[in-house]
Protein backbone atom coordinates (compact mmCIF):
# COMPACT_ATOMS: atom_id res chain seq x y z
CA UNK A 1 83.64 71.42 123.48
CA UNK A 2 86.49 71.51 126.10
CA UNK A 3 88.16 74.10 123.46
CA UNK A 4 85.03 76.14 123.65
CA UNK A 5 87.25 79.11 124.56
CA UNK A 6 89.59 79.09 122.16
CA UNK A 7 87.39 78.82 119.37
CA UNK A 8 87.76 82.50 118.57
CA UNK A 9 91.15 81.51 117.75
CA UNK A 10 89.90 79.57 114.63
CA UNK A 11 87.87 82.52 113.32
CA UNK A 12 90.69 84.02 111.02
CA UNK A 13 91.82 81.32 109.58
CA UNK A 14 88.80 79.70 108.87
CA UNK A 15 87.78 83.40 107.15
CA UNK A 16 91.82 83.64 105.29
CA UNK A 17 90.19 80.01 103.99
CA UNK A 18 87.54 81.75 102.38
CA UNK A 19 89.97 84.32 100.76
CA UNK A 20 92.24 81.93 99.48
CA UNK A 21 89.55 79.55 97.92
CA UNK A 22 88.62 82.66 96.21
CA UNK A 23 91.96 83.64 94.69
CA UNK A 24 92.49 80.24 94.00
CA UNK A 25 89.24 80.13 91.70
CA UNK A 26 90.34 79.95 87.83
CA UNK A 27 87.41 82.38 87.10
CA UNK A 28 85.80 85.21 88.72
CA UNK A 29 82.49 83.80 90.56
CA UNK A 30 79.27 86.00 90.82
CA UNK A 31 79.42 88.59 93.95
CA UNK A 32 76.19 86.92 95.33
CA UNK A 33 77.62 83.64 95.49
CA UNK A 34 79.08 83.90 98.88
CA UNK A 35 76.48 86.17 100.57
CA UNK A 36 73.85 83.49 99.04
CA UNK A 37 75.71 80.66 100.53
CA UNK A 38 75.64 82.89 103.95
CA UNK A 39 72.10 83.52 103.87
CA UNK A 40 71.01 79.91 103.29
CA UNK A 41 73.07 78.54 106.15
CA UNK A 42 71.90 81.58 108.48
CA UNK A 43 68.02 80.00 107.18
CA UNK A 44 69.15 76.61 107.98
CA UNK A 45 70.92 77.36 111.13
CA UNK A 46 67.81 79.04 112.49
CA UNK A 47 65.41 76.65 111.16
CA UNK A 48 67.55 73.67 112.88
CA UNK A 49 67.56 75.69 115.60
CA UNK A 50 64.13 75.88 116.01
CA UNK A 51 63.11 72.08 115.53
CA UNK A 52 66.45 70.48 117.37
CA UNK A 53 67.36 72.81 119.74
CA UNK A 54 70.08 71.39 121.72
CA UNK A 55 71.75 68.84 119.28
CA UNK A 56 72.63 71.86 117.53
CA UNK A 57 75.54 72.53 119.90
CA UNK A 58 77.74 69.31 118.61
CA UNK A 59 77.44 70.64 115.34
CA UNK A 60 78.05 74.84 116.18
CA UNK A 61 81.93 74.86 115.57
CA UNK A 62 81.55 72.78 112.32
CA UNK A 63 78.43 75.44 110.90
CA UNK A 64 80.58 78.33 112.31
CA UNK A 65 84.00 77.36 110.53
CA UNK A 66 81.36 77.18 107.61
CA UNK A 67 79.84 80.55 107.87
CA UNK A 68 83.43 82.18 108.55
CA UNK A 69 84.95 80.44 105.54
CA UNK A 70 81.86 82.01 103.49
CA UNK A 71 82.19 85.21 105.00
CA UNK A 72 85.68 85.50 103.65
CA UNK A 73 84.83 84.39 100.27
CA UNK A 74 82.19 87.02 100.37
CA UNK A 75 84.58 90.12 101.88
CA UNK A 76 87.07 89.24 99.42
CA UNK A 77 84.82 89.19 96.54
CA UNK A 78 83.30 92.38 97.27
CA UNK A 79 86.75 94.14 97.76
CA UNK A 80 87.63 92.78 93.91
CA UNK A 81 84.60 94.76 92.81
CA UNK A 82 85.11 97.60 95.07
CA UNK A 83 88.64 98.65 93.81
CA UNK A 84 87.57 97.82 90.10
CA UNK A 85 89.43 100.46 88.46
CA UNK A 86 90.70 100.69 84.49
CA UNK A 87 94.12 99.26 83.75
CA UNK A 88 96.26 100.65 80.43
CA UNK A 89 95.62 98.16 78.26
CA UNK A 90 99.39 99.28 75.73
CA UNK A 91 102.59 100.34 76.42
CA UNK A 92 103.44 103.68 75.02
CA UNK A 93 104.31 107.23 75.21
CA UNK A 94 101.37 109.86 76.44
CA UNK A 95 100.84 113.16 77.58
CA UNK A 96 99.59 113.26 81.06
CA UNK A 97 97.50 115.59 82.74
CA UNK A 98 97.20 114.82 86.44
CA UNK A 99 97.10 115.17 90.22
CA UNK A 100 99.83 114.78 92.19
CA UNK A 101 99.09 112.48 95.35
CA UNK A 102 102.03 111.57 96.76
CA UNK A 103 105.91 112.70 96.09
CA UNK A 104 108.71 110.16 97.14
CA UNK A 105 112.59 111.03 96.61
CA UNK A 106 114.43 108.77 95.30
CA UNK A 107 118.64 108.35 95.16
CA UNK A 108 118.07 110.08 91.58
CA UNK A 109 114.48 112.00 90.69
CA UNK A 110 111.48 111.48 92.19
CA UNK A 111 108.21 108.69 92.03
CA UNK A 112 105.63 110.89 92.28
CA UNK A 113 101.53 108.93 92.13
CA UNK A 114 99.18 110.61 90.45
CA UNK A 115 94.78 110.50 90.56
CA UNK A 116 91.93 112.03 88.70
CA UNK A 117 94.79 111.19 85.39
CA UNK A 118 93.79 112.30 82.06
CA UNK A 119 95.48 110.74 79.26
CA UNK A 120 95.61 111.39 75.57
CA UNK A 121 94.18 109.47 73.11
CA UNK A 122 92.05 107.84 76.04
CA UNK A 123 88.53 108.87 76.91
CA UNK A 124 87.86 109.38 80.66
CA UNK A 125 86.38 105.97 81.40
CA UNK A 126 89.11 104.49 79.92
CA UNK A 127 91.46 106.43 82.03
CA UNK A 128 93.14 104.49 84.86
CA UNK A 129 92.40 105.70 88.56
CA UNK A 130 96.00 106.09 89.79
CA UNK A 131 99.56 106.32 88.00
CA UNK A 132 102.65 106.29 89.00
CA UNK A 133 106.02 107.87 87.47
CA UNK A 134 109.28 108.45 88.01
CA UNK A 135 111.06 111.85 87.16
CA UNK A 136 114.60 112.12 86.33
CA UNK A 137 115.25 115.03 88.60
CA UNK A 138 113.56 117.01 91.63
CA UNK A 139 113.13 120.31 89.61
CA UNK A 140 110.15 121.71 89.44
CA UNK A 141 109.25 121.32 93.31
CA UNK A 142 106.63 119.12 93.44
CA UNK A 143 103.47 119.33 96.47
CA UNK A 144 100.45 117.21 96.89
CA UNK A 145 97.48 118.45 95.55
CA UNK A 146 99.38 120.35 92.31
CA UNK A 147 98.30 119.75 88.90
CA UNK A 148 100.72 118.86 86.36
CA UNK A 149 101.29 117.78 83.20
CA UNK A 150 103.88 115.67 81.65
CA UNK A 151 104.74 113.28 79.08
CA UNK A 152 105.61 110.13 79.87
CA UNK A 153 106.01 106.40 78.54
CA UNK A 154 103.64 104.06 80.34
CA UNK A 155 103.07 100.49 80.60
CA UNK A 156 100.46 98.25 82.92
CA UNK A 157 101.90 96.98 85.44
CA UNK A 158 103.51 93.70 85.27
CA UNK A 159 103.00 89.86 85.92
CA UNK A 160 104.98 87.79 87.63
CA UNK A 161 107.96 87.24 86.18
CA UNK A 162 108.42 83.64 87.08
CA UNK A 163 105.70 80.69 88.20
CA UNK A 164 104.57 81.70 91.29
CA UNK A 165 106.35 84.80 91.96
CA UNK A 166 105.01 88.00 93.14
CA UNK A 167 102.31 89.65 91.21
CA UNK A 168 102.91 92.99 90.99
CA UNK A 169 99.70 93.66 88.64
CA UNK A 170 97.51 92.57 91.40
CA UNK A 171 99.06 94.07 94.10
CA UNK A 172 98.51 97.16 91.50
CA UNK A 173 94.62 96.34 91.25
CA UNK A 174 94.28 96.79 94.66
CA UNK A 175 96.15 99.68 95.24
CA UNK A 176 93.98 100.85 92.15
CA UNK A 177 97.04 101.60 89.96
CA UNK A 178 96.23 101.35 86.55
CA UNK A 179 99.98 102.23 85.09
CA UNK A 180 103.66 102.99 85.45
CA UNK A 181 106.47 104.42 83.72
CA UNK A 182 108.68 107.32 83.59
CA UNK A 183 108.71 110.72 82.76
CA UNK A 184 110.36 112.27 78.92
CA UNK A 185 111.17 115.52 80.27
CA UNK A 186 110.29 117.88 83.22
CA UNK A 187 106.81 118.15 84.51
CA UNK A 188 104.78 121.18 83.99
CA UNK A 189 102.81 122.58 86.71
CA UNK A 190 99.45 123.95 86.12
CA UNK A 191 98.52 125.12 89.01
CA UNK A 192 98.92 124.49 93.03
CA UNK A 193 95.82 123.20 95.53
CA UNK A 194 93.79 125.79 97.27
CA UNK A 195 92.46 123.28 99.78
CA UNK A 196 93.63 119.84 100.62
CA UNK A 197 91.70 117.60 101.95
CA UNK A 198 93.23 115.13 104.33
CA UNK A 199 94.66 112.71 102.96
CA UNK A 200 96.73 114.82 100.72
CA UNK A 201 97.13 116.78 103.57
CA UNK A 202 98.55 114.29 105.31
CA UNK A 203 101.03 113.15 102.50
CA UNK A 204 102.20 116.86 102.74
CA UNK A 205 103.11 116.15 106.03
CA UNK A 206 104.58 113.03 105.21
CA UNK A 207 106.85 115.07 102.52
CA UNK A 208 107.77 117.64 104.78
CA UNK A 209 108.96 115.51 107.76
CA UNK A 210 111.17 113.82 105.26
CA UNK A 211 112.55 116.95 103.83
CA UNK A 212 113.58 118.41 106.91
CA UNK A 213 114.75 114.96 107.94
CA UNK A 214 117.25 114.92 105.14
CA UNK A 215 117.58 117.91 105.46
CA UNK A 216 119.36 117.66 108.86
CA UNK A 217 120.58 114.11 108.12
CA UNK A 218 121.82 113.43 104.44
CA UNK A 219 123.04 110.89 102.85
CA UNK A 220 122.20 107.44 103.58
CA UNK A 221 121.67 107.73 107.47
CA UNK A 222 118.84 110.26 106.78
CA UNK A 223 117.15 107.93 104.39
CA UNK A 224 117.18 105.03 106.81
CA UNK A 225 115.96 107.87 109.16
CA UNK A 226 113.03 108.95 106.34
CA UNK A 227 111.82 104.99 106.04
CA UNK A 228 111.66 104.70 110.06
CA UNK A 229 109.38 107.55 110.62
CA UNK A 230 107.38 108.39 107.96
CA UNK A 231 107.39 104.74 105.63
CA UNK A 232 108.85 106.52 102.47
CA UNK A 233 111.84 104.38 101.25
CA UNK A 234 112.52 105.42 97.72
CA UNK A 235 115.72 107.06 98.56
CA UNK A 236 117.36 104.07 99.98
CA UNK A 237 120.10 102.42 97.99
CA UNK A 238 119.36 99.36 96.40
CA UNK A 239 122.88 98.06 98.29
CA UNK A 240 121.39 99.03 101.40
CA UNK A 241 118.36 96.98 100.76
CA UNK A 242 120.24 94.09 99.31
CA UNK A 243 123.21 94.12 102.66
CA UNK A 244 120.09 94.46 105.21
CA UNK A 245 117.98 91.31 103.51
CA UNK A 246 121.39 89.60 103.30
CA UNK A 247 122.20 90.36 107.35
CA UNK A 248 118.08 89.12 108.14
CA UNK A 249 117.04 92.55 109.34
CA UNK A 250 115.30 94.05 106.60
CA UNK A 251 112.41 93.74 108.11
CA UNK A 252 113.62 96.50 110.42
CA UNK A 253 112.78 98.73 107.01
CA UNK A 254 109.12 98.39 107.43
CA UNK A 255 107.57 99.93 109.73
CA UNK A 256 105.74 97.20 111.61
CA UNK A 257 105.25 95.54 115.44
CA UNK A 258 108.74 97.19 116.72
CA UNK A 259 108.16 100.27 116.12
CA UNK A 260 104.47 100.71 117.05
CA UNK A 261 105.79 99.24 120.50
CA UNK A 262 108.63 101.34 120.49
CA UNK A 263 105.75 104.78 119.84
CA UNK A 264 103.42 104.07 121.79
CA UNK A 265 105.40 102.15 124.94
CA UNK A 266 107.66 105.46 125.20
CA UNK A 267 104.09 107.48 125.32
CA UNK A 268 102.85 105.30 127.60
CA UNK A 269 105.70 105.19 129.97
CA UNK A 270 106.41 109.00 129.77
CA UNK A 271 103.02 110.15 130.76
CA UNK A 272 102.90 107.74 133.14
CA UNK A 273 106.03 108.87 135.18
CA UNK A 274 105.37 112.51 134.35
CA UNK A 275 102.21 111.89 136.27
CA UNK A 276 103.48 110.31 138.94
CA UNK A 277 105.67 113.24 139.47
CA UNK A 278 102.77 115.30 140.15
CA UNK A 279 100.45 113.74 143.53
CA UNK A 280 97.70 115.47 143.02
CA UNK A 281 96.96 113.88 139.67
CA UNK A 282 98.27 109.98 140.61
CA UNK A 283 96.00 110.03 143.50
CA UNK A 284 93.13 110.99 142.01
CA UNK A 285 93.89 109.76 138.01
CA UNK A 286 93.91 106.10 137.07
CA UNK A 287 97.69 107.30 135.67
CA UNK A 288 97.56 103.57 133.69
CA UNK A 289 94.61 104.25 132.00
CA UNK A 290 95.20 107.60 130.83
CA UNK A 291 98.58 106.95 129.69
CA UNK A 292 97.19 103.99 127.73
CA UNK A 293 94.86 106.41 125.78
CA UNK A 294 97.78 108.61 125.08
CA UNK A 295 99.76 106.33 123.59
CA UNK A 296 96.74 104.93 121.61
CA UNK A 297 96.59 108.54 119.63
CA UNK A 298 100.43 108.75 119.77
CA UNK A 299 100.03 105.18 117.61
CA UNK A 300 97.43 106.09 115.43
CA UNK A 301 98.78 109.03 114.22
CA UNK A 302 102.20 106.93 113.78
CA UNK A 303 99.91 104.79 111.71
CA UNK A 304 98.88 107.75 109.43
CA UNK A 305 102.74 109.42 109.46
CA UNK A 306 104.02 106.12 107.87
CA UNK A 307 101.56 105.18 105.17
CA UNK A 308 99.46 102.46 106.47
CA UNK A 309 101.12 99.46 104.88
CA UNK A 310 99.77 95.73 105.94
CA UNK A 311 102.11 95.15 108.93
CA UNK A 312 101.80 98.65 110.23
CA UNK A 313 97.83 97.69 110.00
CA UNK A 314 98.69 94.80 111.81
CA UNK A 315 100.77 95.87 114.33
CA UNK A 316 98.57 98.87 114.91
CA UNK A 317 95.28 96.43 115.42
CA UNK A 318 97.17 94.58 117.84
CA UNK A 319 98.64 97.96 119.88
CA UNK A 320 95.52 99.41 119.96
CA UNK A 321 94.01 96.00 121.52
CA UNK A 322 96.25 96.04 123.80
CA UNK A 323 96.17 99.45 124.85
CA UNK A 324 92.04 99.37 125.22
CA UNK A 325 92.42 95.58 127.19
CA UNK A 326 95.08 97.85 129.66
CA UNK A 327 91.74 100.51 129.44
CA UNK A 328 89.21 97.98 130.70
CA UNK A 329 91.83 96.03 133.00
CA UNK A 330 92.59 92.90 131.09
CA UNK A 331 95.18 91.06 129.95
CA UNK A 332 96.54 93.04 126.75
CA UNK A 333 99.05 89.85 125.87
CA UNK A 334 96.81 87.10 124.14
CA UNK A 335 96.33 85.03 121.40
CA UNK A 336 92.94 86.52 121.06
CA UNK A 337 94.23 89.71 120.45
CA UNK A 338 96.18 88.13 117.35
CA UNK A 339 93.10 86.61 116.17
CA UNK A 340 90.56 89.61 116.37
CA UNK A 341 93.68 91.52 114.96
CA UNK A 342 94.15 88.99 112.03
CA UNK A 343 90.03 89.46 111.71
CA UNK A 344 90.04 93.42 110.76
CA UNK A 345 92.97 92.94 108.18
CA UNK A 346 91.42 90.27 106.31
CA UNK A 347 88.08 91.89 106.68
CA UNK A 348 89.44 95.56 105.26
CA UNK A 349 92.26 94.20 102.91
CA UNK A 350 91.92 90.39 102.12
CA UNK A 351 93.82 90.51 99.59
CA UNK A 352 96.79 90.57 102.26
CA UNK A 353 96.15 87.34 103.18
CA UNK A 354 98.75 86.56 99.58
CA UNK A 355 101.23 88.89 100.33
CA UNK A 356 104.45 88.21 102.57
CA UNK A 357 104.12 91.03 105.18
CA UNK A 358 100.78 89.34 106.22
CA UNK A 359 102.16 85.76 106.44
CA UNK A 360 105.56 86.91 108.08
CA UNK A 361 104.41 89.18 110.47
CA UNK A 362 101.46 87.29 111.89
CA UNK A 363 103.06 84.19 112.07
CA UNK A 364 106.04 85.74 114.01
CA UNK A 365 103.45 86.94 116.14
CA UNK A 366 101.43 83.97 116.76
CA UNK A 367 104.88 82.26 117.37
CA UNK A 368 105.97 84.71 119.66
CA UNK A 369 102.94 84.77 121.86
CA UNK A 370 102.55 80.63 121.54
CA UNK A 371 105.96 80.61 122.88
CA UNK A 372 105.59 83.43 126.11
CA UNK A 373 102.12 81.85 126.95
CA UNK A 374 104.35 78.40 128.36
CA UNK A 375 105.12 80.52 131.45
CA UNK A 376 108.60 81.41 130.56
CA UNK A 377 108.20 85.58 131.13
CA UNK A 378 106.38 84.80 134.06
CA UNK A 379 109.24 82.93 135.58
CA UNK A 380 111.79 85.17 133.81
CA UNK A 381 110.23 88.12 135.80
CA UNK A 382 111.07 86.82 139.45
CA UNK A 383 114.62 87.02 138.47
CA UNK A 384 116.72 89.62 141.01
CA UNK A 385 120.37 91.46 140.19
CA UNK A 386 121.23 93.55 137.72
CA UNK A 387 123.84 91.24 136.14
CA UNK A 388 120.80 88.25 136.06
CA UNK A 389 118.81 91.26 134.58
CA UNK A 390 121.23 91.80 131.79
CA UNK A 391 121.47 88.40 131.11
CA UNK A 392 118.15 87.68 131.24
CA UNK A 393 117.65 90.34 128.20
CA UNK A 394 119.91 89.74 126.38
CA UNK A 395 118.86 85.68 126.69
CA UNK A 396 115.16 87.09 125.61
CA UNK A 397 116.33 88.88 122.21
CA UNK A 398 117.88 85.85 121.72
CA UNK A 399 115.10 83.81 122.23
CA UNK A 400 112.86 86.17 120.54
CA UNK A 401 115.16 86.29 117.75
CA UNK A 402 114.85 82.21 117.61
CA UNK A 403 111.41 82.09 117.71
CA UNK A 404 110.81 84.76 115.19
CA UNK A 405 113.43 83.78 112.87
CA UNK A 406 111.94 79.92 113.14
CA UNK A 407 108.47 80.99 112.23
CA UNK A 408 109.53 83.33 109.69
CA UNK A 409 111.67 81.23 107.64
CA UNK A 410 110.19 79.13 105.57
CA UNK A 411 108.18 82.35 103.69
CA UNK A 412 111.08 84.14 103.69
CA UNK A 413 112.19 81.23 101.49
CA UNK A 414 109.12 80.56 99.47
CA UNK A 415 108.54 84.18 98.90
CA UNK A 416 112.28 85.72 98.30
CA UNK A 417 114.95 82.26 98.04
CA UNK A 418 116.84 83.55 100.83
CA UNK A 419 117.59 81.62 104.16
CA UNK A 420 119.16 84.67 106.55
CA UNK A 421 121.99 82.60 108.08
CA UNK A 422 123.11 85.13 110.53
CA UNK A 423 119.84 86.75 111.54
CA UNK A 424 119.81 85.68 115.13
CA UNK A 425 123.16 87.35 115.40
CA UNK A 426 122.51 90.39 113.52
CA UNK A 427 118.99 90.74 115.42
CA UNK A 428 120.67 90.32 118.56
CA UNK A 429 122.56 93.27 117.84
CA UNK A 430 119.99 95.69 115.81
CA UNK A 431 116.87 95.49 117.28
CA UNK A 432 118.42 97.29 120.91
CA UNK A 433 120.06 99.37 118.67
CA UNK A 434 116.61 100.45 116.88
C-alpha cells in the first residue's frame, strides 16, 4: 500500500505479461478466452465488492495485475485476428497486377510494396494483402498510387533461420505481407492515381523529400541524410550498416527518442525565443505553452514523414506526454510517462512487445529516467562557469552513454551476438554530432 503511487508503473508490464503468455501458447486459443476471463473477474470484483467492501483493498493490486495481464492476452489476440491476411502458400514465378504503395531506392533498383495484388493462377481470396519486390533498376518512374504490372518470382516470407532467431514471417503477418521476391523484367505501368488518399499521399511525400534529398546530397551522405528524415533506408550500403552496428551507433539509423527530441525541442525553443522577441505577445501569451503545442504538431508530422516504426511510436508517445504535462504545468520527466507510453504501444501493436526496438528502446528509457530521478540533474544544474558547463556535458553524454549502453546490452546480445565494445566512445562523439 505504501507503493500505492507507483502502481501505474506495473500496468505495462503486467499487460506485455499477457502478450507474451499469448505468443508463448503452442496453439492459437479462442478470441473470447481472454475477454471471458475479463468479464468474470470484472463480475467477481464487483460482487466482492459489494459483500466485503473494504477487505477488498489488500487484495486490489493482486486482481488488478490480474485484469491487466488478461487485458493483454485479449489486445493481442484480437490484433492476430485483425491483421489476418492470406500468405503465398509456393514459391514461384507469377504475373502481378498491383498497386504501388510505397517506392524505396535502393544502392541498385528499387523495393517497391504493393496492395489490392492480383496474382495469376490465384483467385482473389487467395491473394495476399500486401507484396513486396525488388526491381533491378529505377526505370519506369515509379509513384504511389500507380498500377502496374510485372512478373516476378515470389516466395512467403521466411522463418527463422536459426532457434530462436528473428521471425521474419511474423513480423510479415503483422505488417500484413503475404510475399516477397523480385522482379523478371521491367514493370509495366497501367495507369497513374487520379486521387490519393492520404496515406499514399503521404508516402509521395515521403518519396519526394528523398529525391530531392539525394538529389542535392548523393552518394552515401545523402542516404544517411534520406534514413534521418524521412525513415527510408534501402539505399544505405550494407558496409555502412555493418561499420555503424560494429562502432554501437546504429541505432542512430532509426529514427527514434533522439531525434523526436531533437524536432520538437528546436520547435519548442524557436517559437519560444521568437516570441519573446516580440512584448506584446510574451506578456500576454503563456509563450511555454504555445510553443509546447507547436512542437507537438512539428513531432507528429515527424512521426508521419518517417514511417511510424515501433521506436518512433515510442518516442513519439513519450514527446507528446511530455509536451501536454508542459501544457497542463506538470512535470513532463517521469517514469509514468514511460509507463502510459509503454501502455499505447502494447495496446496498438503488441506484437512489439517480441521485437528488439521495443525491448531496447524502452529499457534505455526506463534506465535513463531510473538513473536522473536519484537527483543527479538536479544537482548537476546548480553548477556555474562555462568550463564546469562543458564539463558537465560532456560528463552527461558520458553518463548517458553508460547507462544506455548498460541497459541495452544484454538484447543487443540475445537479439544480434554483438557486444559494441567501443560504444561509449563512439556515442560520446556521434550523438553531439547528430
Amino acid at each position: 500500500m505504501a507503493e500505492r503511487e507507483r502502481w501505474l508503473l506495473w500496468l505495462p508490464v503486467a499487460m506485455g505479461t499477457g502478450v507474451a503468455l499469448y505468443f508463448a501458447l503452442p496453439r492459437e486459443p479462442p478470441l473470447w478466452l481472454g475477454a471471458a476471463g475479463l468479464g468474470l473477474l470484472s463480475a467477481v470484483l464487483l460482487q466482492w465488492q459489494w459483500r466485503s467492501g473494504d477487505r477488498l483493498r489488500d487484495w486490489a493490486p493482486a486482481l488488478l495485475g490480474l485484469a491487466a495481464v488478461l487485458a493483454g492476452l485479449t489486445v493481442a489476440t484480437a490484433r492476430t485476428h485483425l491483421v489476418a491476411a492470406p500468405v503465398l502458400e509456393r514459391r514461384g514465378a507469377y504475373e502481378i497486377e498491383a498497386t504501388v504503395l510505397l517506392v524505396e531506392d535502393r544502392p541498385r533498383g528499387q523495393r517497391v510494396l504493393l496492395g489490392a495484388p492480383s496474382i495469376e493462377g490465384l483467385q482473389s481470396g487467395a491473394s495476399p494483402a500486401r507484396i513486396r519486390v525488388s526491381t533491378r533498376g529505377a526505370e519506369p518512374p515509379l509513384q504511389p498510387g500507380d498500377r502496374i504490372r510485372l512478373r516476378a518470382l515470389l516466395m512467403p516470407p521466411s522463418p527463422p533461420v536459426e532457434p530462436h532467431g528473428f521471425d521474419y514471417a511474423r513480423q510479415a503477418y503483422f505488417e500484413r505481407l503475404g510475399a516477397v521476391g523480385y522482379a523478371l523484367g521491367d514493370p509495366q505501368v497501367l495507369g497513374h492515381a487520379e486521387r490519393r488518399g492520404w496515406s499514399l499521399s503521404l508516402a509521395a511525400l515521403r518519396q519526394t523529400i528523398a529525391h530531392e534529398v539525394t538529389a542535392a546530397v548523393p552518394g552515401t551522405a545523402g542516404a544517411i541524410a534520406v534514413a534521418l528524415l524521412t525513415g527510408l533506408r534501402g539505399a544505405l550500403p550494407d558496409h555502412i550498416w555493418d561499420q555503424w552496428a560494429i562502432a554501437g551507433i546504429a541505432h542512430l539509423l532509426a529514427i527514434s527518442g533522439l531525434h523526436l527530441a531533437l524536432v520538437a525541442g528546436t520547435l519548442f525553443f524557436a517559437v519560444r525565443i521568437m516570441l519573446a522577441l516580440a512584448p506584446p505577445l510574451a506578456l500576454r501569451l503563456p509563450t511555454k505553452k504555445v510553443a509546447a503545442a507547436v512542437a507537438l504538431l512539428g513531432a507528429l508530422g515527424y512521426l508521419l514523414i518517417s514511417g511510424g516504426t515501433i521506436p518512433t511510436q515510442r518516442a513519439f508517445a513519450m514527446t507528446a506526454l511530455a509536451l501536454v504535462a508542459i501544457m497542463v504545468d506538470r512535470n513532463p520527466f517521469s517514469m509514468r510517462l514511460v509507463a502510459l507510453a509503454a501502455f499505447a504501444v502494447l495496446l496498438l501493436r503488441p506484437e512489439s512487445l517480441l521485437g528488439a526496438s521495443f525491448q531496447m528502446s524502452f529499457g534505455a528509457v526506463v534506465a535513463l529516467i531510473a538513473a536522473y530521478e536519484t537527483g543527479i540533474a538536479r544537482r548537476a544544474g546548480r553548477v556555474d562557469g562555462l568550463d564546469r558547463r562543458l564539463l558537465l556535458y560532456v560528463g552527461g553524454i558520458a553518463l548517458t552513454t553508460l547507462v544506455a549502453s548498460a541497459a541495452t546490452t544484454p538484447f543487443s546480445i540475445y537479439h544480434f551476438g554483438r557486444f559494441p565494445t567501443y560504444g561509449i566512445m563512439t556515442n560520446l562523439i556521434a550523438v553531439p554530432l547528430t
